[in-house]
C-alpha atoms as a PDB file:
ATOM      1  CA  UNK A   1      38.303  10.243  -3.527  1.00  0.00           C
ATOM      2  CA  UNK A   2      37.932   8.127  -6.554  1.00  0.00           C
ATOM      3  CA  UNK A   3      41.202   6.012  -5.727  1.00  0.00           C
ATOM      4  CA  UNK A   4      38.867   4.269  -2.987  1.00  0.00           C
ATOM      5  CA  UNK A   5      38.076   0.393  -3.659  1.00  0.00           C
ATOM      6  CA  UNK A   6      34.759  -0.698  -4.831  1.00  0.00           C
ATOM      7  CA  UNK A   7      34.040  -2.017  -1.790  1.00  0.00           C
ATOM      8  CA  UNK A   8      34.937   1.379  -0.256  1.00  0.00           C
ATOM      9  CA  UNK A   9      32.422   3.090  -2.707  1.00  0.00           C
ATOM     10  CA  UNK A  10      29.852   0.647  -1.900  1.00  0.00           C
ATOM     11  CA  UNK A  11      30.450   0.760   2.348  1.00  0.00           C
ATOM     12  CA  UNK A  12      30.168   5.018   2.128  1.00  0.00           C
ATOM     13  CA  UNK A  13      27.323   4.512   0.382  1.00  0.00           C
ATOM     14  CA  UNK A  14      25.771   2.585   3.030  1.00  0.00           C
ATOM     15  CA  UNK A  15      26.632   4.519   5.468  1.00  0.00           C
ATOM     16  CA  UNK A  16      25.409   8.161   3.845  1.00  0.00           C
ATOM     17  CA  UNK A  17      22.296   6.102   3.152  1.00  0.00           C
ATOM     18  CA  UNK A  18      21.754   4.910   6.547  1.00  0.00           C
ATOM     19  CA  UNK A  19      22.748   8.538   7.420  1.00  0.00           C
ATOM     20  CA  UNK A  20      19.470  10.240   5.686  1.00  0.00           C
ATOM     21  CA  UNK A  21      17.052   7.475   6.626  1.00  0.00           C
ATOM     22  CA  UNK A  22      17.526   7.884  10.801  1.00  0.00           C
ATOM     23  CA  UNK A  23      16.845  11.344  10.277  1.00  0.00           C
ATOM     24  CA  UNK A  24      13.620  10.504   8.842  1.00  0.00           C
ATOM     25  CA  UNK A  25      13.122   7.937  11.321  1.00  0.00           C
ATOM     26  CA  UNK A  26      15.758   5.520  13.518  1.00  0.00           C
ATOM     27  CA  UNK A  27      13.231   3.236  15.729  1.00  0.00           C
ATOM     28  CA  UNK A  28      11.700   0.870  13.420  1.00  0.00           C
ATOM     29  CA  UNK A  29      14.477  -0.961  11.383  1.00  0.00           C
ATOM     30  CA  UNK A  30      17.285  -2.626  12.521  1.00  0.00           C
ATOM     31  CA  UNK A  31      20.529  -3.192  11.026  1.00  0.00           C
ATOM     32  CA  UNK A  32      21.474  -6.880  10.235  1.00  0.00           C
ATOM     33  CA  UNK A  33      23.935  -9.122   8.218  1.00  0.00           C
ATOM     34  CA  UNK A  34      27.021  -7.857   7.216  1.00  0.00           C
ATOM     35  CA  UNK A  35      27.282  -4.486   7.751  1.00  0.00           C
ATOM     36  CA  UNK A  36      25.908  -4.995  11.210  1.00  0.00           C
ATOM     37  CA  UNK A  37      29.357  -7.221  11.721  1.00  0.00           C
ATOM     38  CA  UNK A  38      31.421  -4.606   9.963  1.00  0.00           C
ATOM     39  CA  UNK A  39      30.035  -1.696  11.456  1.00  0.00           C
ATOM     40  CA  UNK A  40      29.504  -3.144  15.173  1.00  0.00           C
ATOM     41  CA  UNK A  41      31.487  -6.047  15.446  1.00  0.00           C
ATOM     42  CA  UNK A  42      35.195  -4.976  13.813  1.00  0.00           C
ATOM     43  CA  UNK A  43      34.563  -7.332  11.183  1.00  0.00           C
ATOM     44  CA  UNK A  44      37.069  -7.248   8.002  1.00  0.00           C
ATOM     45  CA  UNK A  45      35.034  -8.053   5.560  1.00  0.00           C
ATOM     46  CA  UNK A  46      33.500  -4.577   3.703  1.00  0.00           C
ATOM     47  CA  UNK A  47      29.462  -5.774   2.811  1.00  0.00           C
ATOM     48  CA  UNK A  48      28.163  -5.958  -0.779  1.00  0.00           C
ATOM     49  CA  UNK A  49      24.539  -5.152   0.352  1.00  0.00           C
ATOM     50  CA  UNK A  50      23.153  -3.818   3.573  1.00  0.00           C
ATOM     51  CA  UNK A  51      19.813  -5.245   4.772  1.00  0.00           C
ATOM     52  CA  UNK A  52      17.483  -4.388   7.607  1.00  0.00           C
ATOM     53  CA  UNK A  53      14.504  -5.692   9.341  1.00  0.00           C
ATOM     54  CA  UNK A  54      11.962  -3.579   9.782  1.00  0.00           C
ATOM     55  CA  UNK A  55       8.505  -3.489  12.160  1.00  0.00           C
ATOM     56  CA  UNK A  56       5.589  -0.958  13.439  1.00  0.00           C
ATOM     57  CA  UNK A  57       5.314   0.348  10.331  1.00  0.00           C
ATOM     58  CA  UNK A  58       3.234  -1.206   7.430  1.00  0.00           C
ATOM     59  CA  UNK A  59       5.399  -1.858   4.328  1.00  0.00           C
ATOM     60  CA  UNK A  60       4.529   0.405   1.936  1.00  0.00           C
ATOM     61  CA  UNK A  61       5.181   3.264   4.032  1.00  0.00           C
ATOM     62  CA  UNK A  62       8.781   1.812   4.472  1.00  0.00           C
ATOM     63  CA  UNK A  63       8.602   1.483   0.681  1.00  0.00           C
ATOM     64  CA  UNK A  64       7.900   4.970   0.550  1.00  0.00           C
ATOM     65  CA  UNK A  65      10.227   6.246   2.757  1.00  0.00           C
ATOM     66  CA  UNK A  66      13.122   4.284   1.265  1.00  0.00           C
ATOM     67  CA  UNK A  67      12.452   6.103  -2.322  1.00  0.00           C
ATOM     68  CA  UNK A  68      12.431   9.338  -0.915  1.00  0.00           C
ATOM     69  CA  UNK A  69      15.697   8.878   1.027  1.00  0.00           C
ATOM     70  CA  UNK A  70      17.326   7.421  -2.745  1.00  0.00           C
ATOM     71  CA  UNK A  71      15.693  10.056  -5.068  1.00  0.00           C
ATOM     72  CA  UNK A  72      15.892  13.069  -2.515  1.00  0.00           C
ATOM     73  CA  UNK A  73      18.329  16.172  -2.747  1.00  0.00           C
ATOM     74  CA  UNK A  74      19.763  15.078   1.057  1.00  0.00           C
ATOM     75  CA  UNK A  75      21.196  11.862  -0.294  1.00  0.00           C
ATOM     76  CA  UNK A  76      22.649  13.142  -3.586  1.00  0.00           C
ATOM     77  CA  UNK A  77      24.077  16.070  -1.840  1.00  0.00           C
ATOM     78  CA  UNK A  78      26.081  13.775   0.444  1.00  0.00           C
ATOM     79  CA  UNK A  79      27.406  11.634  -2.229  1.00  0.00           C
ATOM     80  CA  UNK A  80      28.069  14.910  -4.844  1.00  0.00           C
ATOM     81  CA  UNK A  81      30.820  15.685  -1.715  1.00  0.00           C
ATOM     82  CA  UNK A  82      32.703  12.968  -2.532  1.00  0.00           C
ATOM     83  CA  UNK A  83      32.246  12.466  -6.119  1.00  0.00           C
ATOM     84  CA  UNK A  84      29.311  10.032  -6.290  1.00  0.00           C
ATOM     85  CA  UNK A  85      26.030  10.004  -7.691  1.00  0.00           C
ATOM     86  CA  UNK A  86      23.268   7.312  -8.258  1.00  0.00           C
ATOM     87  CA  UNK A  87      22.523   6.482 -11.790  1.00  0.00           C
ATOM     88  CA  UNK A  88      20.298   3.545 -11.717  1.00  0.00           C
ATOM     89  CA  UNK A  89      17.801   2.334  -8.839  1.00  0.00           C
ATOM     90  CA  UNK A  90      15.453  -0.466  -9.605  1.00  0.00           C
ATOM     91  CA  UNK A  91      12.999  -2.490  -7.227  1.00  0.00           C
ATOM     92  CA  UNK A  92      13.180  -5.969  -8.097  1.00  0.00           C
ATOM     93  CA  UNK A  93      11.261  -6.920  -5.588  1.00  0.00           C
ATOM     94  CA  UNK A  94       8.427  -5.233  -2.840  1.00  0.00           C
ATOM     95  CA  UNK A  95       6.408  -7.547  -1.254  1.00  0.00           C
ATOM     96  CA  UNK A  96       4.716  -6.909   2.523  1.00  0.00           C
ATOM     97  CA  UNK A  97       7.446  -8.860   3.556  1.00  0.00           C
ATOM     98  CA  UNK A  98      10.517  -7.947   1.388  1.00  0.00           C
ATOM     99  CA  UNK A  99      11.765  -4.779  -0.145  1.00  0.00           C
ATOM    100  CA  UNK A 100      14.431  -4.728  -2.198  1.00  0.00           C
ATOM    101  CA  UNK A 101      15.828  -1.928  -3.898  1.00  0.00           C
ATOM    102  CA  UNK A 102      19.057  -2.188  -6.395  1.00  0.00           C
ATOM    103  CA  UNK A 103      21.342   0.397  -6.742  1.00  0.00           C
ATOM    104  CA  UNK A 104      23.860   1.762  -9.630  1.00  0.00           C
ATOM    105  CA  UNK A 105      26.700   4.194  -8.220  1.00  0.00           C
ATOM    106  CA  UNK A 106      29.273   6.207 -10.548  1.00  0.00           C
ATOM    107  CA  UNK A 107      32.250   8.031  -9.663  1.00  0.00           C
ATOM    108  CA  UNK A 108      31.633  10.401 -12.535  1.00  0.00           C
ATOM    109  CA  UNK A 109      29.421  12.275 -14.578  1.00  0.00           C
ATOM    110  CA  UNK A 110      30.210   9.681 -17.922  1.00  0.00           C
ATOM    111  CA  UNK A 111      28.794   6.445 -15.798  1.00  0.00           C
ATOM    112  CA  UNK A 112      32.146   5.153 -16.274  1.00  0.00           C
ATOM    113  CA  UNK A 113      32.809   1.738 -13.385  1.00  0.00           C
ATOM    114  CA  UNK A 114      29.517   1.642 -12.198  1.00  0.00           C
ATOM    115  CA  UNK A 115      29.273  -0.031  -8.477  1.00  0.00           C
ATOM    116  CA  UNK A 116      25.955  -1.512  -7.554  1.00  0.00           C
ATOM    117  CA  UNK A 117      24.533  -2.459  -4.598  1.00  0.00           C
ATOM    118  CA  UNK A 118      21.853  -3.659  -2.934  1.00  0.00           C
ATOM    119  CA  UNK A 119      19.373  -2.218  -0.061  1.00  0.00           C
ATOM    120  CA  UNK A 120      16.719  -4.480   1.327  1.00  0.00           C
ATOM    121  CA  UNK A 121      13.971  -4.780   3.758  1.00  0.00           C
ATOM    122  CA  UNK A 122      12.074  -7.456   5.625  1.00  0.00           C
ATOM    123  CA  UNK A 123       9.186  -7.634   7.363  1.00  0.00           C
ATOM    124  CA  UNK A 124       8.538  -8.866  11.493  1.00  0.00           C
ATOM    125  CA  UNK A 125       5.875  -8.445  13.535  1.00  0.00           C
ATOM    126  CA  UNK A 126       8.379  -8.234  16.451  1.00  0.00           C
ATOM    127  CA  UNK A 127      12.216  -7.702  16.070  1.00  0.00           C
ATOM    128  CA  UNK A 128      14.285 -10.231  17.627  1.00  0.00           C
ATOM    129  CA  UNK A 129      14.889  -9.285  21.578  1.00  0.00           C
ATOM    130  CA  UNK A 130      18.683  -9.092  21.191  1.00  0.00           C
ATOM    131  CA  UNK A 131      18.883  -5.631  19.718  1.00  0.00           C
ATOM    132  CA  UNK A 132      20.727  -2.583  21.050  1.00  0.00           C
ATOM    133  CA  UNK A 133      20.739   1.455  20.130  1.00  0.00           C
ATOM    134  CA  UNK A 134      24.219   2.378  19.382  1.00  0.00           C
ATOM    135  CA  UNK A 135      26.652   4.847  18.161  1.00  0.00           C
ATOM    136  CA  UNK A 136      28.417   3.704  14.962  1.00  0.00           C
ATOM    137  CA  UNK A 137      32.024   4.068  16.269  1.00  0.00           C
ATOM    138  CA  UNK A 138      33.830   6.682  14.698  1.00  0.00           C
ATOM    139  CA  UNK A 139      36.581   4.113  13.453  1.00  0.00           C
ATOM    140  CA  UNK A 140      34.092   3.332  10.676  1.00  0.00           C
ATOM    141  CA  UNK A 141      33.230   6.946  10.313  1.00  0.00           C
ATOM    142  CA  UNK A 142      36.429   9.025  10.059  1.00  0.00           C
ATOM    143  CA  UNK A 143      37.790   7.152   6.976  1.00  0.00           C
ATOM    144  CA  UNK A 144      34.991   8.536   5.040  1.00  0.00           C
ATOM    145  CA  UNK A 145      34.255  11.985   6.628  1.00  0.00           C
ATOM    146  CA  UNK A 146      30.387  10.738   7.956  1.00  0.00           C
ATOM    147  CA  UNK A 147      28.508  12.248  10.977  1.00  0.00           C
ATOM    148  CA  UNK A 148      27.599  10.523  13.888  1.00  0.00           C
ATOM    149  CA  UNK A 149      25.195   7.928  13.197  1.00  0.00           C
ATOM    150  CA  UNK A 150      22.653   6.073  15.888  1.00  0.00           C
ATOM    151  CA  UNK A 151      20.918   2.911  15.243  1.00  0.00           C
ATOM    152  CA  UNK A 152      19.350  -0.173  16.415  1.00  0.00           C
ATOM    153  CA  UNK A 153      21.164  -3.000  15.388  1.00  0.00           C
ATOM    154  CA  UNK A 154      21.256  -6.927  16.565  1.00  0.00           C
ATOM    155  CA  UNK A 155      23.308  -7.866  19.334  1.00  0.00           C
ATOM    156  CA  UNK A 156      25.702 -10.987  19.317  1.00  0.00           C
ATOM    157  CA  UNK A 157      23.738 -13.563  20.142  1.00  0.00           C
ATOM    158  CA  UNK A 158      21.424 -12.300  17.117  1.00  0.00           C
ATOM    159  CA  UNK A 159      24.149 -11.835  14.837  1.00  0.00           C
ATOM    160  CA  UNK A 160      25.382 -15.842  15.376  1.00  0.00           C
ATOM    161  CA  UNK A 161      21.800 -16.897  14.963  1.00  0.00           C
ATOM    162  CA  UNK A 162      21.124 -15.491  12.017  1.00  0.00           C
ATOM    163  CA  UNK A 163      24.536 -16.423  10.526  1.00  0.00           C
ATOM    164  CA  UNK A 164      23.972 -20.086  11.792  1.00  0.00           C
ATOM    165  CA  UNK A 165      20.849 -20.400   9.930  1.00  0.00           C
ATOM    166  CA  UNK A 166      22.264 -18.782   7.423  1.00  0.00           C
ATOM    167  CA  UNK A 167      25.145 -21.314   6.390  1.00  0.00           C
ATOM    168  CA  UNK A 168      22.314 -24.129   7.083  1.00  0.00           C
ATOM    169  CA  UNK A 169      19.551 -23.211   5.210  1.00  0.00           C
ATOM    170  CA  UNK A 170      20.910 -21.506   1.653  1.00  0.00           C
ATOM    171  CA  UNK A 171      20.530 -23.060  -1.198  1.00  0.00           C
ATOM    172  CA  UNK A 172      24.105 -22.667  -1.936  1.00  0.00           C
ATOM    173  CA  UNK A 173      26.833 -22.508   0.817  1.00  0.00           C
ATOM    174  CA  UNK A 174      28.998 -19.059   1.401  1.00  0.00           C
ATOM    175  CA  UNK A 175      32.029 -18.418   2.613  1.00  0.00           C
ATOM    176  CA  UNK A 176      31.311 -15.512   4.141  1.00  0.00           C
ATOM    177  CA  UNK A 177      28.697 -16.883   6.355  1.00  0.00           C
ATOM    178  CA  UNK A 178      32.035 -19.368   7.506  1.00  0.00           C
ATOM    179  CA  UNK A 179      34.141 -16.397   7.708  1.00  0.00           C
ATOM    180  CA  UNK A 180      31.306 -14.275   9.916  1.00  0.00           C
ATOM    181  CA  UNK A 181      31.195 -17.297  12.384  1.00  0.00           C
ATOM    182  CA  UNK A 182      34.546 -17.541  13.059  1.00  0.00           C
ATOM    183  CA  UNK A 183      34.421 -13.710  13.862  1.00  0.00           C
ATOM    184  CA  UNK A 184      31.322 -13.971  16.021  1.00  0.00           C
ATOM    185  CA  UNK A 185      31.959 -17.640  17.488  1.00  0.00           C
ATOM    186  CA  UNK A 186      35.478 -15.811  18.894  1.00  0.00           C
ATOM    187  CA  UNK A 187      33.746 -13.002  20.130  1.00  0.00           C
ATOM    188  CA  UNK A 188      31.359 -15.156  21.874  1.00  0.00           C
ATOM    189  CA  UNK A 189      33.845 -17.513  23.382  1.00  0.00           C
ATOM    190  CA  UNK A 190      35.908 -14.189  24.734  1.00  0.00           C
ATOM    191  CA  UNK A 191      32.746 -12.747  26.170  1.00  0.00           C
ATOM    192  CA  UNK A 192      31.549 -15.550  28.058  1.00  0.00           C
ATOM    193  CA  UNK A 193      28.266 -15.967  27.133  1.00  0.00           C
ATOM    194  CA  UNK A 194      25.516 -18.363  27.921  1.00  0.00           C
ATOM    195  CA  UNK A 195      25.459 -21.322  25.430  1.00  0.00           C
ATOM    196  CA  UNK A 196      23.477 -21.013  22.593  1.00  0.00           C
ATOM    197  CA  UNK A 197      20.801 -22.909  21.134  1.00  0.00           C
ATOM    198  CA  UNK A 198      20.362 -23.583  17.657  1.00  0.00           C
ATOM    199  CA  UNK A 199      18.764 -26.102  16.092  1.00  0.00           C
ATOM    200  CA  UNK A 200      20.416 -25.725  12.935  1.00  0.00           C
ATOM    201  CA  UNK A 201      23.715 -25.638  14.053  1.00  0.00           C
ATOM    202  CA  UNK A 202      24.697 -29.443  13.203  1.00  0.00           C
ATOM    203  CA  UNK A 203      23.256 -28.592   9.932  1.00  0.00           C
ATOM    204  CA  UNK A 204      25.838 -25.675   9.278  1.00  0.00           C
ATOM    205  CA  UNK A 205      28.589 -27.354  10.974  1.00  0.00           C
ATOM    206  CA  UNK A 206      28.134 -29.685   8.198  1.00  0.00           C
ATOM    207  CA  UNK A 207      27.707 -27.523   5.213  1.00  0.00           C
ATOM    208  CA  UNK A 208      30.471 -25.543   6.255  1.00  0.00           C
ATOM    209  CA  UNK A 209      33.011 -27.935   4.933  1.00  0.00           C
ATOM    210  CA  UNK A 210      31.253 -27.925   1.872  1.00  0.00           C
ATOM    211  CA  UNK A 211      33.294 -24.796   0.915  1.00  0.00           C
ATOM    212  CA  UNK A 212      35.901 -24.515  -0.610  1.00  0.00           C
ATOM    213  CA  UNK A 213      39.434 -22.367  -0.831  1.00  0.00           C
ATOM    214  CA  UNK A 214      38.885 -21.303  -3.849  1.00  0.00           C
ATOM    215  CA  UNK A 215      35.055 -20.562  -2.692  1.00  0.00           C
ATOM    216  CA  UNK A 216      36.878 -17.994   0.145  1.00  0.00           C
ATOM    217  CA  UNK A 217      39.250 -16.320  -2.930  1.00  0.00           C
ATOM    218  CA  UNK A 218      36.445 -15.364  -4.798  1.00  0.00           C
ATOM    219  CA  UNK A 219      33.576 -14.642  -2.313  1.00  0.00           C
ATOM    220  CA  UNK A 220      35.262 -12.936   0.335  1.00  0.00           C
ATOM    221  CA  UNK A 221      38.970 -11.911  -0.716  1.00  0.00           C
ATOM    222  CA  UNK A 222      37.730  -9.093  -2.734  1.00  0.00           C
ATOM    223  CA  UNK A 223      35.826  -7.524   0.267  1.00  0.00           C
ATOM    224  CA  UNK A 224      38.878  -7.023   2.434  1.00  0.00           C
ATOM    225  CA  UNK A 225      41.200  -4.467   2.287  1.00  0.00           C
ATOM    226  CA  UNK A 226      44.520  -5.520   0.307  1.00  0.00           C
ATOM    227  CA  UNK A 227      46.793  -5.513   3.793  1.00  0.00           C
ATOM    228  CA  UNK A 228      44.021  -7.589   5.743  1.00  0.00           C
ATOM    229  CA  UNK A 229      43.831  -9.778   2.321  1.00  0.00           C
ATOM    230  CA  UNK A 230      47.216 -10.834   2.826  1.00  0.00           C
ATOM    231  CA  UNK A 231      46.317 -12.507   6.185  1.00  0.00           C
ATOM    232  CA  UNK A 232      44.458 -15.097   5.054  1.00  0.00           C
ATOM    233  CA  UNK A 233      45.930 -16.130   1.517  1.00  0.00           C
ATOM    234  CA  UNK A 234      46.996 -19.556   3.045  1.00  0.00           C
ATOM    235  CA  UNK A 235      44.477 -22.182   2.375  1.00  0.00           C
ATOM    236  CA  UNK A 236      46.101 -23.580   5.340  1.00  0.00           C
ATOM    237  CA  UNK A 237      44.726 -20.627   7.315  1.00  0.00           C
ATOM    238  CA  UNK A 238      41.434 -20.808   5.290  1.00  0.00           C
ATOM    239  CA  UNK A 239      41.055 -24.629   6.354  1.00  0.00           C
ATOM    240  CA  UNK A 240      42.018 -24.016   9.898  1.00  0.00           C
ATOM    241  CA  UNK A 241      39.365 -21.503  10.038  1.00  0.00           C
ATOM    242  CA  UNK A 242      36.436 -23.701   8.606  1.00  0.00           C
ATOM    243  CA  UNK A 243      37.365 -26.319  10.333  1.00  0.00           C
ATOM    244  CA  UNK A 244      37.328 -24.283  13.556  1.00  0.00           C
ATOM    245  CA  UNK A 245      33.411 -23.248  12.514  1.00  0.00           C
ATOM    246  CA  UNK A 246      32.559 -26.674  12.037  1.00  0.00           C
ATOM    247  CA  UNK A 247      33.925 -27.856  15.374  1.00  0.00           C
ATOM    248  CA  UNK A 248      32.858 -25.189  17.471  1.00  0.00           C
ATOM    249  CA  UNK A 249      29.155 -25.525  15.615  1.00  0.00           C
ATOM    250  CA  UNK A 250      29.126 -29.568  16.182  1.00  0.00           C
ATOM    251  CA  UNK A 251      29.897 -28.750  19.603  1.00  0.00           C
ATOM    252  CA  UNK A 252      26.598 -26.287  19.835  1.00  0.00           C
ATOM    253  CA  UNK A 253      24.517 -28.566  17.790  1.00  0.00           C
ATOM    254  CA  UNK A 254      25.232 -31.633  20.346  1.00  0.00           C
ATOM    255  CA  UNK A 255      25.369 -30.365  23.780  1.00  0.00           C
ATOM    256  CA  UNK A 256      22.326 -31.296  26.238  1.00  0.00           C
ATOM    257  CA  UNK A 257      19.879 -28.283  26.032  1.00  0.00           C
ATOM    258  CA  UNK A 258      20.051 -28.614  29.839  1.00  0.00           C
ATOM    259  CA  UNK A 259      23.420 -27.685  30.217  1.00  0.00           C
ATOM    260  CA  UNK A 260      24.209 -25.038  32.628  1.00  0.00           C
ATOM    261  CA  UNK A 261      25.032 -21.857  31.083  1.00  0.00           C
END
């Protein structure tokens, strides 16, 4: 068990997490970001944080329920199976529209490599429309011996929103927003769905050549299994990729919002 990766500590985390919390309740968050692509959308890249938005419910009762899923005996039962426990949670931040809880994880009883990760909330009066109740398939279960899970999470046109205003509007560029896009910009293409409209698009076509190789090698290399790593240690192929964002997002950003879908 302890042999796993970080990231492979951090992702059954997530998962037992996400686990405990739909039995309290599965119809008033929705799973976003990363996870949502790894989990959903076959994405490579293992998530450093998982984050939700959540509605109906007024925020400190999701504050609330959160700290009873992280301190409770259901939780630390799950993780004792497969020799984790939490040893530090802290709440940086709880707001009525952001909550934000950071966690320690050790894979034994001295606190020795400590993993952390982070869980957070935020607030909507209405989710976005693109959202669907799903199965997590049991390709992302099996490897870690986890139950059947069901959740609303954000569909593909969602997910490339999101991830479009993402790369445009941070204060710093990441390369795993690029890499994200050229997952869900594929997946989009092969689907054949209407075009989208974003008005940030020309924005993050833009900023995505801002990053860098070396930006990829140390934001997103360590989040991918060692075999899948291997794939994409060419800057060539790192280039080609970005490049391909930036294109496909210039192309989004500058045709007539009349077009026919």
């Amino acid at each position: 068990m302890n042999s796993r990766s970080d990231a492979q500590v951090i992702e059954m985390f997530h998962l037992l997490f996400v686990q405990v919390l739909t039995a309290h309740a599965a119809n008033w968050f929705v799973l976003k970001g990363g996870a949502n692509l790894r989990y959903f959308f076959q994405s490579d890249r293992y998530s450093n944080d998982i984050d939700f938005d959540f509605f109906t419910k007024p925020d400190w009762i999701v504050g609330e329920t959160v700290d009873k899923v992280l301190s409770g005996r259901a939780l630390a039962s799950l993780l004792q199976r497969q020799d984790l426990q939490i040893v530090g949670v802290t709440k940086p931040k709880q707001t009525s529209t952001t909550r934000k809880w950071k966690v320690a994880l050790s894979r034994n009883e001295a606190n020795e490599n400590v993993v952390r990760t982070k869980v957070e909330f935020s607030g909507r009066k209405e989710p976005e429309a693109d959202r669907i109740f799903e199965v997590i398939p049991e390709t992302v279960l099996n490897k870690y011996g986890v139950s059947s899970i069901s959740m609303l999470h954000y569909g593909l046109n969602a997910a490339l929103e999101q991830k479009i205003a993402a790369l445009a509007l941070r204060s710093e560029t990441k390369a795993r927003d690029v890499f994200d896009l050229e997952l869900l910009l594929r997946r989009h293409r092969v689907a054949g769905l209407p075009h989208l409209d974003s008005t940030h698009a020309i924005n993050a076509a833009v900023r995505a050549q801002e990053v860098t190789y070396l930006n990829f090698c140390s934001e997103v290399l360590p989040f991918l299994d060692d075999d899948v790593a291997a794939l994409y240690e060419s800057e060539s192929t790192w280039n080609s990729m970005r490049d391909s964002v930036s294109s496909a997002l210039l192309e989004i950003g500058n045709l007539p919002k009349d077009v026919p879908s």
